[in-house]
Protein backbone atom coordinates (compact mmCIF):
# COMPACT_ATOMS: atom_id res chain seq x y z
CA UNK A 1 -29.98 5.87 -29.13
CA UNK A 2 -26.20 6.73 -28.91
CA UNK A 3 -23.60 4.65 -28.96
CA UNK A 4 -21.40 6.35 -26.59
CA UNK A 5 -18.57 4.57 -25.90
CA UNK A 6 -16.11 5.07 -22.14
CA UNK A 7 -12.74 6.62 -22.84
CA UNK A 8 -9.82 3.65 -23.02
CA UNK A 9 -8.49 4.88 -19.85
CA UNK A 10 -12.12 3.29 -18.00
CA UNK A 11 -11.61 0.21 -20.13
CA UNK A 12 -8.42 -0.46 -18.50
CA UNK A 13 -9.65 -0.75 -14.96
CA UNK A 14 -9.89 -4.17 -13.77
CA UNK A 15 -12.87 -5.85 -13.00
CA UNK A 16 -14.73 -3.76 -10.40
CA UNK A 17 -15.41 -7.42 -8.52
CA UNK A 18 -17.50 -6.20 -5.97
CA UNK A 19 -20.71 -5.27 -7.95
CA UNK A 20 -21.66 -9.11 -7.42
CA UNK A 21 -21.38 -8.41 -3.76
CA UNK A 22 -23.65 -5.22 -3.77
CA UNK A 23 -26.26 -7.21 -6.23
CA UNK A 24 -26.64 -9.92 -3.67
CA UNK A 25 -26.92 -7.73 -1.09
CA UNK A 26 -29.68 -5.97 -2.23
CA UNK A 27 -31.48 -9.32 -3.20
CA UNK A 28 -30.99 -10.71 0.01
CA UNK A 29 -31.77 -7.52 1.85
CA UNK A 30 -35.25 -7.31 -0.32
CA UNK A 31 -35.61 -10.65 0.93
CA UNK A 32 -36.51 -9.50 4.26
CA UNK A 33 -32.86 -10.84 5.90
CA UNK A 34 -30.66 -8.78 8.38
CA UNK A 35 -27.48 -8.14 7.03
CA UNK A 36 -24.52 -7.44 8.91
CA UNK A 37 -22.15 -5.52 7.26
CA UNK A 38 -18.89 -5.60 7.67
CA UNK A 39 -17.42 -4.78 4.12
CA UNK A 40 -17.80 -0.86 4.14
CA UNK A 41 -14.42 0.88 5.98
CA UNK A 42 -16.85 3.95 6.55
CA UNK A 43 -16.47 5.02 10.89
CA UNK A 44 -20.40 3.87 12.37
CA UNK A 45 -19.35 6.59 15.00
CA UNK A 46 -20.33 9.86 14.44
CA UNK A 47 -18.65 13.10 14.02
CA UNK A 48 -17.36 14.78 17.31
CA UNK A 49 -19.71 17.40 18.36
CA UNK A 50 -17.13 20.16 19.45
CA UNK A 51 -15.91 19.59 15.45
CA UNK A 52 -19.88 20.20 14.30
CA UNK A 53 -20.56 23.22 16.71
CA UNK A 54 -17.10 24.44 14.87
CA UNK A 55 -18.67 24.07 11.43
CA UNK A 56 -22.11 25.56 12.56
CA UNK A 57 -20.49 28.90 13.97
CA UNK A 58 -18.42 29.26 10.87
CA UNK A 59 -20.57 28.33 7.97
CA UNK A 60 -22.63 31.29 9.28
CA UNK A 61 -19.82 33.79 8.57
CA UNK A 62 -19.88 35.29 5.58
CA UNK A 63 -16.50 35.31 5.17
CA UNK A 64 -16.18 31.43 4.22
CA UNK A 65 -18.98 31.64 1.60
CA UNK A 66 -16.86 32.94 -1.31
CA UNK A 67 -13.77 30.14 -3.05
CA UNK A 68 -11.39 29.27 -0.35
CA UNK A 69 -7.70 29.02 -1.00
CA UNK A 70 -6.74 26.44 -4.15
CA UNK A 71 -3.65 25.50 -1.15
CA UNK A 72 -6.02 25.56 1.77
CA UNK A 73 -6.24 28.47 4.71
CA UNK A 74 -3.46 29.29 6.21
CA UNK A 75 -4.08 28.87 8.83
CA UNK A 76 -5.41 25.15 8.25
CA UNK A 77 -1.75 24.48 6.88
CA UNK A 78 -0.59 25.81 10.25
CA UNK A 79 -2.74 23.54 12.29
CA UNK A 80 -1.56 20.61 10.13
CA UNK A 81 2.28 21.65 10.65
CA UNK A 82 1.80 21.41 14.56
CA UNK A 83 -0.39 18.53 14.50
CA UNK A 84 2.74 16.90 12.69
CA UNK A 85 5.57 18.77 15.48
CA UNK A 86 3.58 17.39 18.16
CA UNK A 87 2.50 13.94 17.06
CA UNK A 88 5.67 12.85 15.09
CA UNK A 89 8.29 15.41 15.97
CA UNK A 90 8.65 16.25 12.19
CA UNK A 91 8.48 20.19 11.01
CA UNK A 92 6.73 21.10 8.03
CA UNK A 93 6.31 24.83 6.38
CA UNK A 94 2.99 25.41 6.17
CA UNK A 95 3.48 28.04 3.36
CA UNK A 96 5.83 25.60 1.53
CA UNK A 97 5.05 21.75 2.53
CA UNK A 98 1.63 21.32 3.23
CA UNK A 99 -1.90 21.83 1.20
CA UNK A 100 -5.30 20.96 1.91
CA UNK A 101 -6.89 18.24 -0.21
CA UNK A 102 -10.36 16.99 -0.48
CA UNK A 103 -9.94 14.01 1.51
CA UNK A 104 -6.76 12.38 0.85
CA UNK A 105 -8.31 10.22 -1.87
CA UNK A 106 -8.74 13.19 -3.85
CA UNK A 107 -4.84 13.40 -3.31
CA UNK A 108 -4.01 10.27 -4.36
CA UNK A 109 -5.71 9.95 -7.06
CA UNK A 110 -4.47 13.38 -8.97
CA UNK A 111 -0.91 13.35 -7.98
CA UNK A 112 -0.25 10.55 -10.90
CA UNK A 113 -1.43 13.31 -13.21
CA UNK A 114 1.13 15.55 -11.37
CA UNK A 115 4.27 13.62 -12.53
CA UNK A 116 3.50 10.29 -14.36
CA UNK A 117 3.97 10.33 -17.89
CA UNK A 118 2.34 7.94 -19.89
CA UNK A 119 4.15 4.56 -20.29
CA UNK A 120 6.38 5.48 -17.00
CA UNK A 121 5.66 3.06 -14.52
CA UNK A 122 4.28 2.93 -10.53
CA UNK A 123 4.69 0.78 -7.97
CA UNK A 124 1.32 -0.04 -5.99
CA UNK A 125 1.25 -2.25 -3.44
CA UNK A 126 -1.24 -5.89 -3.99
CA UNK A 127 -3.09 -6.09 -2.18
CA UNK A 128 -3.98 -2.30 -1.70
CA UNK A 129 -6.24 0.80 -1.75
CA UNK A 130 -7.58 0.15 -5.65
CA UNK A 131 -7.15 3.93 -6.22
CA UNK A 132 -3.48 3.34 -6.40
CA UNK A 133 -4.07 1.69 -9.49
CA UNK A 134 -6.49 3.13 -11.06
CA UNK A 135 -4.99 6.72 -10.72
CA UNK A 136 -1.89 5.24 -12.48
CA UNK A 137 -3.91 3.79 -15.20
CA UNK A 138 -5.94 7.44 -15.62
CA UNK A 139 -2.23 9.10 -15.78
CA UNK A 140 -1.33 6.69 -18.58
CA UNK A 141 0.83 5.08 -16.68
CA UNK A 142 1.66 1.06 -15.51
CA UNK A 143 1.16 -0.29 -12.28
CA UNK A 144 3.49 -2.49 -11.26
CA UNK A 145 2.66 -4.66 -7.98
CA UNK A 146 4.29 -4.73 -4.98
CA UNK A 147 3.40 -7.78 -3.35
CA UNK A 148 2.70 -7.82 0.09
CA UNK A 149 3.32 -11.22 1.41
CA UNK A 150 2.31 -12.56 5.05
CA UNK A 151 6.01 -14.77 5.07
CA UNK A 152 7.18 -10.34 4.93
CA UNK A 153 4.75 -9.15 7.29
CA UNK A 154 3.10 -7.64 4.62
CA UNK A 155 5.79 -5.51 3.66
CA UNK A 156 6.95 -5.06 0.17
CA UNK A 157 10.30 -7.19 -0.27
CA UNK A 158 11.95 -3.97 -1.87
CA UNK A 159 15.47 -5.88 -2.74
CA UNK A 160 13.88 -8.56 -5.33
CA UNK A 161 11.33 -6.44 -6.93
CA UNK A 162 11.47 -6.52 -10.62
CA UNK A 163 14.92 -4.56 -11.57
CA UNK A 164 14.23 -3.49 -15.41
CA UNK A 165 10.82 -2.35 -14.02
CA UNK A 166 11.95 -0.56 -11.15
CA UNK A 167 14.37 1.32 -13.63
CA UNK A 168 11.55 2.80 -15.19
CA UNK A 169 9.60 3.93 -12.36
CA UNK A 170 8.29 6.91 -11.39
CA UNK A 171 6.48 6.84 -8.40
CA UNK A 172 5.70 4.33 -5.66
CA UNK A 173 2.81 4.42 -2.95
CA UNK A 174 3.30 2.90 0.16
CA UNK A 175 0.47 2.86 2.99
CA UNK A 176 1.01 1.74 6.73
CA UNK A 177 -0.71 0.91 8.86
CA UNK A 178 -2.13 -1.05 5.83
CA UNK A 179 -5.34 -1.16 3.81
CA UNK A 180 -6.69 -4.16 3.79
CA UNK A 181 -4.36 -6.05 5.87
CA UNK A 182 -3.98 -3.95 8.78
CA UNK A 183 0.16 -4.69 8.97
CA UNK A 184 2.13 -1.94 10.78
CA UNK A 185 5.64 -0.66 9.45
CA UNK A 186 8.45 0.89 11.55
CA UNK A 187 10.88 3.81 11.33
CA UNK A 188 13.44 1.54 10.12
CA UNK A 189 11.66 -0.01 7.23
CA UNK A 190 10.85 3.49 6.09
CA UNK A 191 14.45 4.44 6.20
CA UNK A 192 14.95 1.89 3.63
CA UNK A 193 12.15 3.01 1.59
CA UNK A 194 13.95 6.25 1.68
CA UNK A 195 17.71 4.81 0.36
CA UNK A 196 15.70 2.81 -2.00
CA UNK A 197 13.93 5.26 -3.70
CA UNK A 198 17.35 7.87 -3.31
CA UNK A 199 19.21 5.06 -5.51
CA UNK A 200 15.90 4.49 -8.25
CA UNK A 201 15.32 7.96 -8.10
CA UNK A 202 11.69 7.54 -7.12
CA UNK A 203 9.22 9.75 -5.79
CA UNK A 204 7.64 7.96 -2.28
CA UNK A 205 4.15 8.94 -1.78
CA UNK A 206 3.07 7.42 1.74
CA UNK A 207 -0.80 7.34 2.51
CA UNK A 208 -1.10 7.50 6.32
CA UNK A 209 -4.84 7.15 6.52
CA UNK A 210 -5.21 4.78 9.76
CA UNK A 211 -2.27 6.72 11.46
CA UNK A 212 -4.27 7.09 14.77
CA UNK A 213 -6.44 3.94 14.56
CA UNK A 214 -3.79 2.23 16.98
CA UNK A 215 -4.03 -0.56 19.88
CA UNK A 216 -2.10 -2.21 22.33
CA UNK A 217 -0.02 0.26 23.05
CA UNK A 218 1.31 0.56 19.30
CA UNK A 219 2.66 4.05 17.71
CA UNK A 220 2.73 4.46 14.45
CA UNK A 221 5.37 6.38 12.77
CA UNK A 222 5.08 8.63 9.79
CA UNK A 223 7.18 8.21 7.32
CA UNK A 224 8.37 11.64 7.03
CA UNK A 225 10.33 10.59 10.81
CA UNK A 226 12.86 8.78 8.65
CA UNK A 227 16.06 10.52 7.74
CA UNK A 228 15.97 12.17 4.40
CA UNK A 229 12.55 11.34 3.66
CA UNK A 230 11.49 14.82 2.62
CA UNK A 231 13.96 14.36 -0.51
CA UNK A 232 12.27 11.91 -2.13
CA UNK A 233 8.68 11.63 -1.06
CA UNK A 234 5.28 13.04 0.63
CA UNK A 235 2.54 11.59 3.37
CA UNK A 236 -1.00 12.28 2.55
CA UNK A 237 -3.47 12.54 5.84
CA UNK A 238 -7.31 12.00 6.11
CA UNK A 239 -9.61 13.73 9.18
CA UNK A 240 -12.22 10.58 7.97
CA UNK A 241 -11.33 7.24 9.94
CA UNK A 242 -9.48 9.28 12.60
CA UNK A 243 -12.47 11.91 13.50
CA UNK A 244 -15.43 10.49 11.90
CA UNK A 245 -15.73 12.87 8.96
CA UNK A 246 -15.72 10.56 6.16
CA UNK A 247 -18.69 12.82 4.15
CA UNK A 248 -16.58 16.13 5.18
CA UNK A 249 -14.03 15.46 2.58
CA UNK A 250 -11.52 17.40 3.76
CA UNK A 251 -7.39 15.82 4.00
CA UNK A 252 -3.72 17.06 3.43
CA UNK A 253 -0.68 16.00 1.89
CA UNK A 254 2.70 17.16 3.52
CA UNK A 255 6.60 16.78 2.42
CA UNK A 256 8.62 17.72 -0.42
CA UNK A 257 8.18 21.15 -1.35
CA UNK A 258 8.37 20.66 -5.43
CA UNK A 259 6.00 17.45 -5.19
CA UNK A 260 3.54 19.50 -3.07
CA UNK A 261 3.97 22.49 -5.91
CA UNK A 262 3.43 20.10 -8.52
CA UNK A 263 0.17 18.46 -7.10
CA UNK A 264 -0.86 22.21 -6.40
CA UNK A 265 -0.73 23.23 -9.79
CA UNK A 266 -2.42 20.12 -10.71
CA UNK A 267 -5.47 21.11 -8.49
CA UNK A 268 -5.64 24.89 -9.61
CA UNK A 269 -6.73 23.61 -13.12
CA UNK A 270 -9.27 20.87 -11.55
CA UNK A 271 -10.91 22.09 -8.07
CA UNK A 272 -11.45 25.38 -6.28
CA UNK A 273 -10.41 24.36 -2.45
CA UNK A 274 -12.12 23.35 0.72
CA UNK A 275 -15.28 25.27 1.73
CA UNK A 276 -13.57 27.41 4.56
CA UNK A 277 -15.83 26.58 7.11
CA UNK A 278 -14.91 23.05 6.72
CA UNK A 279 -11.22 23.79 7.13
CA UNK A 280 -12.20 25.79 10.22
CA UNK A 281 -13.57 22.55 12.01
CA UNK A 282 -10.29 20.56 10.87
CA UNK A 283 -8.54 22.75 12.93
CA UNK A 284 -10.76 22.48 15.60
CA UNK A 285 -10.38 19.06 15.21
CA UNK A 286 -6.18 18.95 14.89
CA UNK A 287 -6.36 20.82 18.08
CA UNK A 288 -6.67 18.99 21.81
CA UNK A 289 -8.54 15.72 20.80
CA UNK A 290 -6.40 12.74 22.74
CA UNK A 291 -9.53 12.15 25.16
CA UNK A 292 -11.81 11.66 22.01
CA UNK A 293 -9.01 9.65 19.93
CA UNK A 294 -8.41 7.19 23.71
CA UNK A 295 -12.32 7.10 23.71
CA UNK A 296 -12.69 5.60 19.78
CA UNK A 297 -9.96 3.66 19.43
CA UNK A 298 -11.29 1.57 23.13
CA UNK A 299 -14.37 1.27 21.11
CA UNK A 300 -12.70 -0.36 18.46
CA UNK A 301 -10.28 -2.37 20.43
CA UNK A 302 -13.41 -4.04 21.82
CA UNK A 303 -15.45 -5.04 18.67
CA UNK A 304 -11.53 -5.87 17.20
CA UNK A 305 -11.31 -8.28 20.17
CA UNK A 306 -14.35 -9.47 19.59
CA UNK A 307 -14.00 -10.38 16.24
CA UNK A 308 -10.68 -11.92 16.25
CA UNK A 309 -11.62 -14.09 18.99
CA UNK A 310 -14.93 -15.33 17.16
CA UNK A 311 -12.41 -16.05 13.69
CA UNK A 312 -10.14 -18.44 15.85
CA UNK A 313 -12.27 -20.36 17.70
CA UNK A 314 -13.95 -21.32 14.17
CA UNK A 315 -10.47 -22.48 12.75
CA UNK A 316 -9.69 -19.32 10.85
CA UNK A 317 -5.99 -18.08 10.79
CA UNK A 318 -5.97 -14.26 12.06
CA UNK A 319 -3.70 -12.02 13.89
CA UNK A 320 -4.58 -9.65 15.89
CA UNK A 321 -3.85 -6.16 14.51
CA UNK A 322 -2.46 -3.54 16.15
CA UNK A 323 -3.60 -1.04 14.02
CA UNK A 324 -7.00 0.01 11.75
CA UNK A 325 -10.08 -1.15 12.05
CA UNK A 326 -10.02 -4.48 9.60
CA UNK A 327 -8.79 -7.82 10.38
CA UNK A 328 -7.33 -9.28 7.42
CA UNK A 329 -8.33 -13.19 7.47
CA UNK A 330 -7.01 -16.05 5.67
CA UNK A 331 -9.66 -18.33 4.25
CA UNK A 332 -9.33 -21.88 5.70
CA UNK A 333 -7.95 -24.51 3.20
CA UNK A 334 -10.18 -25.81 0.73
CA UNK A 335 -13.14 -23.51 1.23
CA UNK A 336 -12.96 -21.51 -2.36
CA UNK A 337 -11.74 -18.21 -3.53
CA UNK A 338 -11.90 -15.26 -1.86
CA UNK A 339 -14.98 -14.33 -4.12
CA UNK A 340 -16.79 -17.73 -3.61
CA UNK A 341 -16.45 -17.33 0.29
CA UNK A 342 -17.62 -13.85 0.49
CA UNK A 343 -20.83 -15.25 -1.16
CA UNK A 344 -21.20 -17.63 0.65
CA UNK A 345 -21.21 -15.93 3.76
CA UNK A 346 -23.51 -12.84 2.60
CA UNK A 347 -26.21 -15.72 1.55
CA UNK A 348 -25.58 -18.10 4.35
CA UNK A 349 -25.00 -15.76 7.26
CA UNK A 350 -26.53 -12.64 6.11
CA UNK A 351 -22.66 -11.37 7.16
CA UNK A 352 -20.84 -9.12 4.31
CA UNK A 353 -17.02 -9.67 4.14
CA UNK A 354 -14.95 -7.69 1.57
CA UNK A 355 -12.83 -10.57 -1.25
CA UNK A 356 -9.28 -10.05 -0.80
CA UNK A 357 -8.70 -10.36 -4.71
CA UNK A 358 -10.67 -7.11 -5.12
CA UNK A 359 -7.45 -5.27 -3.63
CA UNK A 360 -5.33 -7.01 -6.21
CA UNK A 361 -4.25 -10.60 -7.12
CA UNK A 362 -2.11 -11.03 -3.86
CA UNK A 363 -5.13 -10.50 -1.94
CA UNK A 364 -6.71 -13.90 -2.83
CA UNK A 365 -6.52 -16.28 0.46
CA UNK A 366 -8.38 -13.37 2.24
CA UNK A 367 -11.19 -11.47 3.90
CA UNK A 368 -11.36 -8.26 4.74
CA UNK A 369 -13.98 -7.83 7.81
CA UNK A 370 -14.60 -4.05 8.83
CA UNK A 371 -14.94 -3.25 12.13
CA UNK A 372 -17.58 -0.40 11.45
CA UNK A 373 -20.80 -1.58 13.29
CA UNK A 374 -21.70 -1.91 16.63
CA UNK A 375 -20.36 -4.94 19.28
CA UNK A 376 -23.40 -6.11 19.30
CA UNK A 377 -23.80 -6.48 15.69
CA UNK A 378 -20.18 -7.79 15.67
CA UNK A 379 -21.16 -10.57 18.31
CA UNK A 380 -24.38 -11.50 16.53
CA UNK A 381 -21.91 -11.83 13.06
CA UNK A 382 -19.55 -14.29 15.71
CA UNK A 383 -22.76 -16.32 16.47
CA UNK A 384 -23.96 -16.64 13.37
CA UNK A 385 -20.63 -17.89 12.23
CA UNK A 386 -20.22 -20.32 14.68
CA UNK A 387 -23.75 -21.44 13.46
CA UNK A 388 -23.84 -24.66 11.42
CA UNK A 389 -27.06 -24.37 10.30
């Protein structure tokens, strides 16, 4: 046989610490027990019909079946620049400032290849989406981490990062409201995101993914709101947690003209577009939605209160978040890593909880528990917490 051996770029990746978790569950589940899962950030909900009646009429047109455009219809791109004038207030060319992506993880990871070089470095935030990193590492270059601390609100402490590594920086990705933690930023702090990366002269790339995932009466801003912010950076969009359409693939990124350019040339040498049809029922879905968005995010408010009520009466130190659908919870004192715990509870309880260390090292001390199932699978995972057996 072969001895092929992975490229050094693969080698590089950290520890991909959840394939413990997935082996367990699988034993366990060929055990016969009922697993509740709340690891996977993948909507239970499903797809709007008005969006899949949009797809059906159009995939039956001819007209989509042949390569769409490598920046995305125009028409999509116009949908997406009054999605952002109405929502946020913030005007966008569609010929100039926005593309279509295939799903905004398809974004993030490329645009490191876009305008890293190797050796330059990029600040991700720890804990984070691991893509961060790993596109970084694929582009040659070095992550640096960002800690998010709870003492900050889980908000990178911008003014004492790491000066002789922030000289040599690149690029910087920033996500609110926040994967894992579910922290929320405001105008203001992106405003200083914005002088920061002026002074550093660093290129901001903001994933909004959980933009419309809000509670409590909560807005959240985009970051292209803040003065200036089209000078230095870009906001990439998903249509997966806010319409269901995780398997649809289809996202944006929007901002700075020559970053958008750059990621577009990136793309014409990698990937051939959206299938039309597919960007047809994205703008179906960018259209009039607020009753289905109000009807959702009650949905999750529920199972969210739910949840955080059944972590504090069993001692656990949570806050209620006012946006996404995790709850980021610290581990009592004494009860083991992050790793241990989540192991614990998949073979005691039957309940899967995602290890804060797998979003970086700043993410040990934490769970990560998805609000992606039902409330009644949610109240079951409450009981058998509670449970002492």
């Amino acid at each position: 046989m072969n001895n092929f051996k992975f490229a050094e770029r693969l080698n590089k990746l950290p520890p991909y610490l959840f394939d413990e978790i997935d082996r367990m569950k699988r034993q366990i589940k060929s055990e016969g027990v009922d697993i509740i899962d709340l690891g996977i950030g993948d909507p239970d909900l499903p797809t709007p019909s008005f969006i899949i009646k949009k797809l059906q009429e159009t995939a039956a047109d001819p007209a989509h079946h042949r390569y769409p455009s490598y920046s995305g219809l125009l028409q999509f791109r116009q949908a997406v620049a009054q999605w952002y004038k109405k929502r946020f207030k913030v005007e966008l060319n569609p010929e100039e400032e926005v593309i279509s992506l295939i799903g905004s993880k398809e974004g993030i990871a490329h645009i490191p290849l876009a305008f890293v070089n190797p050796g330059e470095a990029v600040l991700v935030p720890s804990p984070g989406y691991p893509v961060y990193q790993a596109s970084t590492i694929f582009a040659g270059g070095e992550p640096v981490e960002m800690p998010l601390l709870e003492k900050n609100s889980f908000l990178p402490d911008l003014a004492n990062l790491d000066k002789k590594k922030v000289s040599q920086t690149k690029l910087m990705f920033l996500n609110y409201p926040n994967n894992p933690t579910a922290a929320a930023a405001d105008k203001r702090f992106f405003e200083r995101v914005v002088d920061f990366a002026r002074e550093n002269k660093i290129l901001v790339c903001h994933d909004a993914a959980y933009s419309e995932l809000v509670y409590d009466g909560y807005t959240a801003p985009s970051f292209l709101e803040a003065e200036g912010s089209k000078e230095v950076g870009v906001e990439f969009h998903s249509l997966s947690k806010t319409f269901n359409m995780t398997g649809w693939r289809i996202g944006f990124v929007v901002g700075n003209q020559e970053i958008i350019k750059g990621l577009r040339s990136l793309k014409t040498n990698i990937d051939s577009g959206v299938f039309q049809a597919i960007q047809m029922a994205a703008i179906e879905a960018l259209g009039d939605n607020s009753e289905f968005l109000n009807e959702r995010i009650k949905i999750y408010e529920e199972r969210r209160n739910i949840l955080f009520e059944g972590l504090s009466s069993i001692g656990w130190e949570v806050k209620k978040p006012q946006a996404t659908f995790y709850i980021w919870a610290k581990i009592p004192e004494g009860s083991g890593s992050s790793l241990e715990v989540a192991k614990k509870l998949l073979k005691g309880k039957g309940i899967v909880a995602t290890p804060g260390i797998g979003f970086g090292r700043f993410g040990e001390g934490y769970l990560r528990f998805a609000l992606t199932v039902s409330k009644e699978r949610i109240k079951e995972a409450v009981t058998r917490l509670k449970s002492t057996d």
